[in-house]
Protein backbone atom coordinates (compact mmCIF):
# COMPACT_ATOMS: atom_id res chain seq x y z
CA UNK A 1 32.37 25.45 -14.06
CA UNK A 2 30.08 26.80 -11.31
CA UNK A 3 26.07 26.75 -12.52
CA UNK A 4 23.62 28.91 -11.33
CA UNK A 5 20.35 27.51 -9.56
CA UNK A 6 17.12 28.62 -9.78
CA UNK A 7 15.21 30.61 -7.23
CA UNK A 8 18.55 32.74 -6.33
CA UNK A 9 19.72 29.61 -4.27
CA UNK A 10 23.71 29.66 -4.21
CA UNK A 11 26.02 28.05 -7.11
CA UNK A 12 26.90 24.49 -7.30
CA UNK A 13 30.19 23.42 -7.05
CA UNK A 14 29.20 20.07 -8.80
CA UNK A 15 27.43 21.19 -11.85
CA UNK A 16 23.60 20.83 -12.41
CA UNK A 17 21.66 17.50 -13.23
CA UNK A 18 18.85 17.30 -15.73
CA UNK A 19 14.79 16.64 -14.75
CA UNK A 20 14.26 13.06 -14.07
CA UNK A 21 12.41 10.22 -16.55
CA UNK A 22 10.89 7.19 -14.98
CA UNK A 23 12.15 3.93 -16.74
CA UNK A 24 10.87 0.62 -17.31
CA UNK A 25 12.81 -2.82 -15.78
CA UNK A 26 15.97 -4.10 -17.06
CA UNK A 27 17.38 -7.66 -18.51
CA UNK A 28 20.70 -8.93 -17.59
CA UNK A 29 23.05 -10.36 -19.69
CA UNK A 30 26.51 -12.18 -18.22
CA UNK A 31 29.94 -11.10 -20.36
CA UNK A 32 32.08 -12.98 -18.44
CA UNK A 33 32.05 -15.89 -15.61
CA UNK A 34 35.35 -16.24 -13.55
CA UNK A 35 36.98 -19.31 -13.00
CA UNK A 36 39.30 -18.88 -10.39
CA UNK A 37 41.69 -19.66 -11.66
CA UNK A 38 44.31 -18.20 -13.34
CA UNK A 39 41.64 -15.44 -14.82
CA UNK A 40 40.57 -14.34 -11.93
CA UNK A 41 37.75 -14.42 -9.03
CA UNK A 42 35.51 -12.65 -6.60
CA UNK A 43 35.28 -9.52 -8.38
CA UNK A 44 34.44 -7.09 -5.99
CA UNK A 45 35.24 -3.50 -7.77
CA UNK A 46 34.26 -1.20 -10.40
CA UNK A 47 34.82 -1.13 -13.86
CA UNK A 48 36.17 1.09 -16.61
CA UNK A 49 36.19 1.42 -20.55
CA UNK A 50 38.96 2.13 -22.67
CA UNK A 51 37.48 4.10 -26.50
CA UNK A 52 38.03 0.76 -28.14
CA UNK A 53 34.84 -0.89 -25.88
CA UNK A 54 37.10 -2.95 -23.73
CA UNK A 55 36.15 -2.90 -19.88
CA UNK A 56 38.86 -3.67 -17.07
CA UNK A 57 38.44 -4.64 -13.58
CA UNK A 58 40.13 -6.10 -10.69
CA UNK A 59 39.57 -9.46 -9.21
CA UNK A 60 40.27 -9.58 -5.53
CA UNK A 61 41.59 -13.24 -5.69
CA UNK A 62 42.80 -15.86 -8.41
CA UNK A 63 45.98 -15.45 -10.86
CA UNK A 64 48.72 -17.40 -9.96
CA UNK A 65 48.33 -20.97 -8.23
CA UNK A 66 49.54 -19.61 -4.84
CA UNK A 67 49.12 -16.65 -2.57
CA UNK A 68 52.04 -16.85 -0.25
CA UNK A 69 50.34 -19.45 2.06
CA UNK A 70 47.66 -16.52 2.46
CA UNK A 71 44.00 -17.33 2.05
CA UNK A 72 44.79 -20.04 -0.87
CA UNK A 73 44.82 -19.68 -3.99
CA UNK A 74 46.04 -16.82 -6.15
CA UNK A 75 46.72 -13.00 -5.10
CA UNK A 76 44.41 -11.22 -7.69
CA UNK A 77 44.55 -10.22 -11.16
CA UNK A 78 43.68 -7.13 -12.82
CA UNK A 79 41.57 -8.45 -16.27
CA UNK A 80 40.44 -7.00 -19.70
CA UNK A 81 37.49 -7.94 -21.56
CA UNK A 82 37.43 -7.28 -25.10
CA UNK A 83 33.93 -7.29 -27.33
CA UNK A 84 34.29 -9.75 -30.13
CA UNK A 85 30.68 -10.42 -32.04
CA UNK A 86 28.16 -11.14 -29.25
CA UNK A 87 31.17 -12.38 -26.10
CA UNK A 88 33.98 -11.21 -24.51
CA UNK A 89 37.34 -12.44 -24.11
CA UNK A 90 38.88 -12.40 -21.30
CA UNK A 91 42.17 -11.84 -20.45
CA UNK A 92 44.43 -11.04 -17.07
CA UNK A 93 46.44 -8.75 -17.65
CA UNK A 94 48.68 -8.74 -14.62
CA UNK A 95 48.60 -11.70 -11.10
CA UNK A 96 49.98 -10.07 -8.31
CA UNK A 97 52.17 -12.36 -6.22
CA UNK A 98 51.47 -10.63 -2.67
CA UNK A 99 55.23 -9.58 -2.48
CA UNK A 100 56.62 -6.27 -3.20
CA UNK A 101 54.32 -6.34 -6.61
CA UNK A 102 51.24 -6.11 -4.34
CA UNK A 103 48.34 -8.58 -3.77
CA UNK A 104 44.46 -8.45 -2.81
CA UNK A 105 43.08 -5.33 -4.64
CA UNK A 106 39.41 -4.63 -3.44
CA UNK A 107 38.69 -1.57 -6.06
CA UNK A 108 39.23 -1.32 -9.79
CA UNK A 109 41.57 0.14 -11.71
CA UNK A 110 41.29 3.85 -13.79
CA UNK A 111 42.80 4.77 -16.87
CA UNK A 112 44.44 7.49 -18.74
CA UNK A 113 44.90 9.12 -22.00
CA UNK A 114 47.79 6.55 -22.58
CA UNK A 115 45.86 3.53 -22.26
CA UNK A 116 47.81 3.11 -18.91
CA UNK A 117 46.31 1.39 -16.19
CA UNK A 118 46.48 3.04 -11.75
CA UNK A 119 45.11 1.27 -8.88
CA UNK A 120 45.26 0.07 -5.35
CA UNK A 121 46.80 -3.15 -3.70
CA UNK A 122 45.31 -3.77 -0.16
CA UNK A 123 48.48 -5.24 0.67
CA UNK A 124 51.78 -6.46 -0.06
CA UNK A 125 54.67 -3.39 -0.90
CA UNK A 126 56.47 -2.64 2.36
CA UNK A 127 56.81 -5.70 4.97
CA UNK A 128 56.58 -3.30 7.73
CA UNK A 129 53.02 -4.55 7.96
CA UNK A 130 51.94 -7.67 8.53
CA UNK A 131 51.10 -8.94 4.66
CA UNK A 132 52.27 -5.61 3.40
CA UNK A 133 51.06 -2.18 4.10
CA UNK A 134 49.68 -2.22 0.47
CA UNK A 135 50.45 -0.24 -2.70
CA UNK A 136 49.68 2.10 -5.46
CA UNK A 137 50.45 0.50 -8.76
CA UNK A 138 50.78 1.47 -12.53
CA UNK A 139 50.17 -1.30 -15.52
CA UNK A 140 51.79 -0.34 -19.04
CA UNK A 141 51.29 -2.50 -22.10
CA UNK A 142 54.78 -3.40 -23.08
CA UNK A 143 55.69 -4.99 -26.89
CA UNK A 144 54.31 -8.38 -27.31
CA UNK A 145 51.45 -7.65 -25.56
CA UNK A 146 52.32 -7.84 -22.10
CA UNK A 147 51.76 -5.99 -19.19
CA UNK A 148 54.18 -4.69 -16.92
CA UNK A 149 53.82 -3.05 -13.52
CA UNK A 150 55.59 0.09 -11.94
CA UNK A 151 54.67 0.27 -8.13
CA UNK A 152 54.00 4.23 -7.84
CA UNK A 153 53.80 4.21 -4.13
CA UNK A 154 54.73 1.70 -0.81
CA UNK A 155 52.78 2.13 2.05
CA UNK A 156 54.69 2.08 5.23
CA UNK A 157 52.09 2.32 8.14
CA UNK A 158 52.64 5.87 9.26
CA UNK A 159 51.65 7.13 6.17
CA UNK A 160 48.92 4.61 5.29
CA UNK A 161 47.85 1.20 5.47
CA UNK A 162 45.74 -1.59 3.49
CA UNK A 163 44.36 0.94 0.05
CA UNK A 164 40.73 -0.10 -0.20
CA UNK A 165 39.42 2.34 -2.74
CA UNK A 166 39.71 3.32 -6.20
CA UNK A 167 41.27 6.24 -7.07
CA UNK A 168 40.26 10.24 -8.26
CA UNK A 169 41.99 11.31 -11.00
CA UNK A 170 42.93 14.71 -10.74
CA UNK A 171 44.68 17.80 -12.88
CA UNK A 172 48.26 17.35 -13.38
CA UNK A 173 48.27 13.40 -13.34
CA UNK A 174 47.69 13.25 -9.45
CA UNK A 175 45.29 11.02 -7.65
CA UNK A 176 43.60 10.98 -4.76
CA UNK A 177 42.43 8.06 -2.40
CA UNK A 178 41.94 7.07 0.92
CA UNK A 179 43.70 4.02 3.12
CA UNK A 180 41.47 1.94 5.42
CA UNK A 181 44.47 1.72 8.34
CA UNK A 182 47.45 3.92 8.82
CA UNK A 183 48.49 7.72 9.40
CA UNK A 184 49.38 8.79 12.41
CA UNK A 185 46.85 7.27 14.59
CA UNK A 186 46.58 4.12 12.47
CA UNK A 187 42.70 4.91 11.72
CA UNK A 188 43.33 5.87 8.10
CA UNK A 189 44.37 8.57 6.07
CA UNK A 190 42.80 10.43 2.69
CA UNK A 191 46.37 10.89 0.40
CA UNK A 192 47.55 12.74 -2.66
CA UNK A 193 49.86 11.09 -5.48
CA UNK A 194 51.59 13.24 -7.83
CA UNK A 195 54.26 12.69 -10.38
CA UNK A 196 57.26 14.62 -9.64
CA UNK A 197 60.03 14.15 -12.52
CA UNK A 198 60.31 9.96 -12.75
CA UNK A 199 59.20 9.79 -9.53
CA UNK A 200 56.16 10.17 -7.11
CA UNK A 201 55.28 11.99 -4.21
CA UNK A 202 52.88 10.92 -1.62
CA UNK A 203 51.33 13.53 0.69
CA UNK A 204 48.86 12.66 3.82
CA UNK A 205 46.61 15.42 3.27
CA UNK A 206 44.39 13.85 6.32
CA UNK A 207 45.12 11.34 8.95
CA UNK A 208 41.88 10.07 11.06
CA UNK A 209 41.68 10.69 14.77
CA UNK A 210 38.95 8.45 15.35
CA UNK A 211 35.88 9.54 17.71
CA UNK A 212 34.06 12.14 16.12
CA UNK A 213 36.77 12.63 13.36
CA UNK A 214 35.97 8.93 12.26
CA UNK A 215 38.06 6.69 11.13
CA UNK A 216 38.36 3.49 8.26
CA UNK A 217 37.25 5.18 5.32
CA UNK A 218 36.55 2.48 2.94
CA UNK A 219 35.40 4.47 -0.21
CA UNK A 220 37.71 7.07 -2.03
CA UNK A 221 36.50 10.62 -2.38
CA UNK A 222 35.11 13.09 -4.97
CA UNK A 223 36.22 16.62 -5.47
CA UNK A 224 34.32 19.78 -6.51
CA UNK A 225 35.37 22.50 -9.29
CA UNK A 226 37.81 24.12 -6.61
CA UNK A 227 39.20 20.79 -6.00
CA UNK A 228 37.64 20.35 -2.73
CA UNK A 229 37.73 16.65 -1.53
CA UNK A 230 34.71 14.74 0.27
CA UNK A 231 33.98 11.39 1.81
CA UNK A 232 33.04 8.62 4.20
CA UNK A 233 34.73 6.67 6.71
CA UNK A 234 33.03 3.24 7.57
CA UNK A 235 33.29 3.96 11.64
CA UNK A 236 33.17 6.54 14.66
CA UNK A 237 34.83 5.62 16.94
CA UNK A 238 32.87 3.55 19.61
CA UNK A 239 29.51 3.63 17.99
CA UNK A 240 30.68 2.97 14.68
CA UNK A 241 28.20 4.87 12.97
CA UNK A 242 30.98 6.61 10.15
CA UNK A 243 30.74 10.08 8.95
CA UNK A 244 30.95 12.49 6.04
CA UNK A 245 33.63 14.87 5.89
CA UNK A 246 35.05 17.75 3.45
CA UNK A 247 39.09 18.39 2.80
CA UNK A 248 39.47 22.35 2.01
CA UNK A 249 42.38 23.30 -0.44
CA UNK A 250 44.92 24.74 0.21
CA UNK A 251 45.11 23.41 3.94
CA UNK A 252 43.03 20.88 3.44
CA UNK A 253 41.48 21.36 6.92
CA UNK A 254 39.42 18.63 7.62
CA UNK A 255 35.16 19.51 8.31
CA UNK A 256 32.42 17.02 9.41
CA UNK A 257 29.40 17.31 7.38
CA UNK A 258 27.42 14.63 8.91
CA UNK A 259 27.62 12.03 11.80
CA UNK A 260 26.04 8.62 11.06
CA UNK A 261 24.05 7.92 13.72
CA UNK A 262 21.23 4.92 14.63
CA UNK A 263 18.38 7.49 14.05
CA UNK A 264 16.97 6.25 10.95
CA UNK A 265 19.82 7.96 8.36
CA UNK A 266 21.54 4.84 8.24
CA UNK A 267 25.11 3.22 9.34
CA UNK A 268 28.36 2.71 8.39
CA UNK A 269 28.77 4.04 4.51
CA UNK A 270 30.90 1.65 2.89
CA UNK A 271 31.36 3.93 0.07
CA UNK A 272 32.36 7.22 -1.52
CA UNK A 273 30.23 9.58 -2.19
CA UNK A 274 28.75 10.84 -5.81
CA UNK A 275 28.69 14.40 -6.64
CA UNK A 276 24.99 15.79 -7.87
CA UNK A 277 23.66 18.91 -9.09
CA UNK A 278 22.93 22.13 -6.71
CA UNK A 279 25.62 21.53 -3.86
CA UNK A 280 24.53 18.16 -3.06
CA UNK A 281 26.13 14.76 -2.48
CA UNK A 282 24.84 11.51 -2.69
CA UNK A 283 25.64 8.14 -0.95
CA UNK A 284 24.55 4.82 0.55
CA UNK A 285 25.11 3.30 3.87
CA UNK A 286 25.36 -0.13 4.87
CA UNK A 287 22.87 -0.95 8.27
CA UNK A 288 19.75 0.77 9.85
CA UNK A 289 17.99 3.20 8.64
CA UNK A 290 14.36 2.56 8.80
CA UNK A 291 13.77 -1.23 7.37
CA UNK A 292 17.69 -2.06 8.83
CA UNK A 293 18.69 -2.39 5.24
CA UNK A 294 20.70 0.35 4.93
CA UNK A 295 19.75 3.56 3.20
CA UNK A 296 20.56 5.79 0.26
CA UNK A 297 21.08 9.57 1.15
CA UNK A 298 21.47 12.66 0.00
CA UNK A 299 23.98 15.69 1.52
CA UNK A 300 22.38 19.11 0.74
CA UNK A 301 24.47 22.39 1.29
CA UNK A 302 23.36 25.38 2.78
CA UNK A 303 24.04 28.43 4.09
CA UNK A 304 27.05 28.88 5.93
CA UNK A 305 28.24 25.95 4.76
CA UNK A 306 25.61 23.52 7.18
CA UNK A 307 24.66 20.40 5.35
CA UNK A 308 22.26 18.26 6.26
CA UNK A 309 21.55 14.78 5.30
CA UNK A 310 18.20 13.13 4.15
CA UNK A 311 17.05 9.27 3.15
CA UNK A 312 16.35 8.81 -0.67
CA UNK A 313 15.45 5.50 -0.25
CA UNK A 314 15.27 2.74 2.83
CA UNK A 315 16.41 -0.65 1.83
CA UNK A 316 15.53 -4.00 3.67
CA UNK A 317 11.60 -3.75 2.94
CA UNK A 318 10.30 -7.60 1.91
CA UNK A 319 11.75 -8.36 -2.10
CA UNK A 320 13.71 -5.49 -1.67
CA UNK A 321 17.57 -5.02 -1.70
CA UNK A 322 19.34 -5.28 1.90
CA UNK A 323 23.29 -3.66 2.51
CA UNK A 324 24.44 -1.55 -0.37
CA UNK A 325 27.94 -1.55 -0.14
CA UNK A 326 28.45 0.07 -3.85
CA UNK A 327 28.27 3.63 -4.21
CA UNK A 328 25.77 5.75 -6.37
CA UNK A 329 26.04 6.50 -9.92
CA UNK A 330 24.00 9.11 -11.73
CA UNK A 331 22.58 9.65 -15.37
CA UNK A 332 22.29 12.93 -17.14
CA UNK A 333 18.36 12.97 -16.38
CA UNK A 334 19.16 12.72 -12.64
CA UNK A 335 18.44 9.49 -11.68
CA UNK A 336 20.72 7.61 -9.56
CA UNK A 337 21.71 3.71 -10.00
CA UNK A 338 23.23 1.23 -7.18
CA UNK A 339 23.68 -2.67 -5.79
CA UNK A 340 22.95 -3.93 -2.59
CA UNK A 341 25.25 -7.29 -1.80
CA UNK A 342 21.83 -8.94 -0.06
CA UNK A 343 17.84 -8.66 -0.72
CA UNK A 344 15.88 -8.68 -3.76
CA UNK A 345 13.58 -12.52 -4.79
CA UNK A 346 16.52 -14.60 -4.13
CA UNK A 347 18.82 -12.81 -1.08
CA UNK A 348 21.64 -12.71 -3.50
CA UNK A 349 21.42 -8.77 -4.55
CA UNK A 350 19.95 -6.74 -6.73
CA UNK A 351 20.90 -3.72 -8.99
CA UNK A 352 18.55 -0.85 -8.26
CA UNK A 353 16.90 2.86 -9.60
CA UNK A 354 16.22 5.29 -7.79
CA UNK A 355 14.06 8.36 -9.64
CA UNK A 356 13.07 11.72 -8.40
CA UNK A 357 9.78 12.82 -8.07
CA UNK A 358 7.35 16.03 -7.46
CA UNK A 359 7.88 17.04 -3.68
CA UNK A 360 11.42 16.40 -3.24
CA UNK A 361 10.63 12.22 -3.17
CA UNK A 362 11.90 9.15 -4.44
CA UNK A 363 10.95 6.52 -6.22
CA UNK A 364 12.81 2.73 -6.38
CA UNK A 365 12.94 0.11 -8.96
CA UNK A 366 14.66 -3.19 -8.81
CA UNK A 367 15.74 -3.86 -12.46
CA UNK A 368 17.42 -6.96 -11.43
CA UNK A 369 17.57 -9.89 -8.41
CA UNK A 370 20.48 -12.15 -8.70
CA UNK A 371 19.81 -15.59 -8.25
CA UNK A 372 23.27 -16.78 -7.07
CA UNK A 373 23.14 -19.16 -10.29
CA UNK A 374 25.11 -18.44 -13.38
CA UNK A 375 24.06 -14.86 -13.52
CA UNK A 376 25.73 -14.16 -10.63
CA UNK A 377 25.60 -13.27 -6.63
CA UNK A 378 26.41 -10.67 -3.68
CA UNK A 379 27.49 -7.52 -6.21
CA UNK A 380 28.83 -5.05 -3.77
CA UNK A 381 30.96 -2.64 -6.19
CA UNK A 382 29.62 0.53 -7.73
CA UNK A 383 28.00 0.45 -11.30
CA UNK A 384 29.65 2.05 -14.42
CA UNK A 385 26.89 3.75 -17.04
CA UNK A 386 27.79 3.73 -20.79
CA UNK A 387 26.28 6.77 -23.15
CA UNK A 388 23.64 4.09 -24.16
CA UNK A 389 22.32 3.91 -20.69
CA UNK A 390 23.51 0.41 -19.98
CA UNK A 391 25.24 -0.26 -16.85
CA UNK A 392 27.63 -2.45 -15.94
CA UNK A 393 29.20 -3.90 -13.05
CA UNK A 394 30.72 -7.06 -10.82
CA UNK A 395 29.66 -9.82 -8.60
CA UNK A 396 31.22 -11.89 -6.16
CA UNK A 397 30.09 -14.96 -6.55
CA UNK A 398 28.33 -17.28 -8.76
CA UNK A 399 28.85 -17.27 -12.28
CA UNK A 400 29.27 -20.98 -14.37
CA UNK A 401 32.62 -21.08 -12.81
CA UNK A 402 31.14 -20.16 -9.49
CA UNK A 403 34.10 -17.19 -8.83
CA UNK A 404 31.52 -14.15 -10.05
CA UNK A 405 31.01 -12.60 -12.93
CA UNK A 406 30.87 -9.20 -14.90
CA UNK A 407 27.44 -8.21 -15.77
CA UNK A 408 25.51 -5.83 -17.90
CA UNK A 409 21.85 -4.48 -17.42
CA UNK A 410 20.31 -3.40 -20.68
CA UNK A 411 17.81 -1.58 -20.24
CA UNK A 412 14.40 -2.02 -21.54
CA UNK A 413 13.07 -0.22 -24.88
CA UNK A 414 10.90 2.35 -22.99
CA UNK A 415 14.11 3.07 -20.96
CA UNK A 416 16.12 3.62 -24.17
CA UNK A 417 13.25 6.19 -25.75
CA UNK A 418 13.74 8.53 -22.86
């Protein structure tokens, strides 16, 4: 549904986000450290909750004992974690074995009405590629508790390569992503997935040209209420600086929005980008900006459909975070929440609020610096925010069993009166 803005200004096509409350610093708590092992490690992508309270993930390595010769160890697992009392258990729910099941996924899984489990594989599938061109996979609970996979989609090369990114649900059971190689000039495509009888169809709505039309898009996309895709890819061409871009329905002609460049709006977005209220778009990027920390932005849009890009918030200052590689979430008061892999007291991340304030500015708060100890190190996935207003989320390393952990960042008791 399209909202209407105040001052005459044109509709939103992403809805309309509430006036901001400042909030107090956060405590950390650790639900689960990985082992390695057979459960899992290096966690590296979002989470999700089923109605029950139980979170899945994917952990980019671990599962079974060997990969394949690749990398050692195991090929990745995707995991539950169940509440029970005051811990989790943990429990993988499916090792990929880097063959045609997949292997290596980078982003976590989403779920449906069914309890059923979709996600990306950055490889294995089709041996046209070396390791696999990667895959789109289901997971279905089966009788006896057991998980079995359905691979929805093989990547061949030509019509994508190595699935980095989660993926958008849309109407009708499709989805929506992005590959990091591939198409038909092997710099990445953006894709559609859709169910066709007991099959599905894969369509390359977009294939990358590189130079200014970018290419490597490492984060998935987000659509508007006309189904309108946007996103990111990581590079452009020779300065690898990445861009913004907009897929139109029906054609899905591809637009540039905005051109990354070393000017002070930051380099390289690693991630998707986060629809906000009144036509605008948020996001982070990884370098530059103006501590060389990387930045969080906002995309505005305005008349005659000209956006133009501004800097929430420039990371790298002393204490402060450094790189966010995880994307943006937002709360229903408006205020956005994010990691940055490096930075904060210790230079092993931090999880971070940003607020808005009178004048069109922003504030930052770090509610939490890892320590690289058993509460965990280097969290470079995007944050998932329960109705409580506790967030949750994954790092790479660290943890008691030194493969990362899964984290949650209460918030304090002035943050929970707002």
């Amino acid at each position: 549904m399209l909202a209407g803005c105040a001052g005459g200004a044109s509709p939103s096509p992403f809805g309309t986000v509430a006036a901001a409350a400042r909030h107090a610093a956060a405590t950390e708590k650790v639900l689960y450290s990985f082992g390695g092992g057979t459960d899992g490690g290096d966690p590296t992508g979002s989470l999700v909750f089923d109605a029950a309270g139980s979170i899945y993930g994917a952990a980019h390595f671990g599962g079974i004992t060997t990969c394949g010769g690749n990398y050692g160890g195991g090929c990745g697992v995707v995991f539950e974690l169940s509440p029970k009392g005051s811990s989790w258990n943990e429990t993988a729910l499916y090792a990929f074995g880097d063959g045609t099941d997949g292997g290596f996924p980078n982003a976590g899984p989403v779920l449906d009405k069914h309890g059923n489990l979709y996600g990306t594989a950055s490889t294995g599938g089709n041996s046209s590629c070396s390791l696999g061109c990667g895959l789109v996979y289901e997971l279905r609970a089966t009788r006896g508790g057991k998980w079995a996979e359905d691979v929805l989609h093989a990547f061949s090369g030509g019509d994508g390569q190595f699935p980095n990114a989660v993926l958008l649900s849309a109407a009708g059971g499709a989805f929506y992503s992005t590959t990091w190689y591939g198409g038909s000039s092997g710099n990445g495509t953006v894709f559609s997935l859709t169910p066709s009888g007991k099959h599905w169809q894969e369509q390359v709505l977009h294939s990358f040209a590189g130079g200014s039309d970018g290419e490597s898009p490492a984060g998935g996309v987000v659509s508007d209420a006309s189904g309108n895709l946007y996103g990111t890819t990581y590079k452009y061409d020779g300065s690898n600086d990445g861009i913004a871009f907009e897929l139109r329905k029906p054609s899905w002609k591809d637009r540039l929005l905005y051109t990354f460049t070393d000017n002070g709006g930051g380099e390289n977005p690693y991630a998707g980008l986060t629809a906000g209220g009144k036509g605008r778009l948020y996001g982070t990027a990884i370098e530059s900006g103006p501590n060389d920390g990387g930045v969080a932005f906002e995309l505005s849009a305005g008349k005659k459909h000209r956006w133009t890009q501004s800097v929430l918030h420039a990371f790298g200052a002393s204490g402060d975070g450094n790189s966010p590689y995880g994307g943006i979430v937002a709360d229903a008061a408006g205020n956005l929440y994010g990691t940055t892999v490096f930075g904060g007291a210790s230079n092993y991340g931090t999880v971070y609020e940003l607020s808005p304030e009178s004048g069109g500015k922003w504030s930052e708060q770090i509610l939490y610096s890892f320590t690289g100890g058993n509460d965990g190190g280097y969290p470079s996935g995007s944050l998932a925010l329960d109705s409580s207003g506790n967030l949750y989320g994954t790092a790479s390393n660290g943890g008691t069993g030194g493969a990362g952990v899964v984290f949650e960042i209460r918030p304090s008791t002035a943050l929970r009166a707002r």
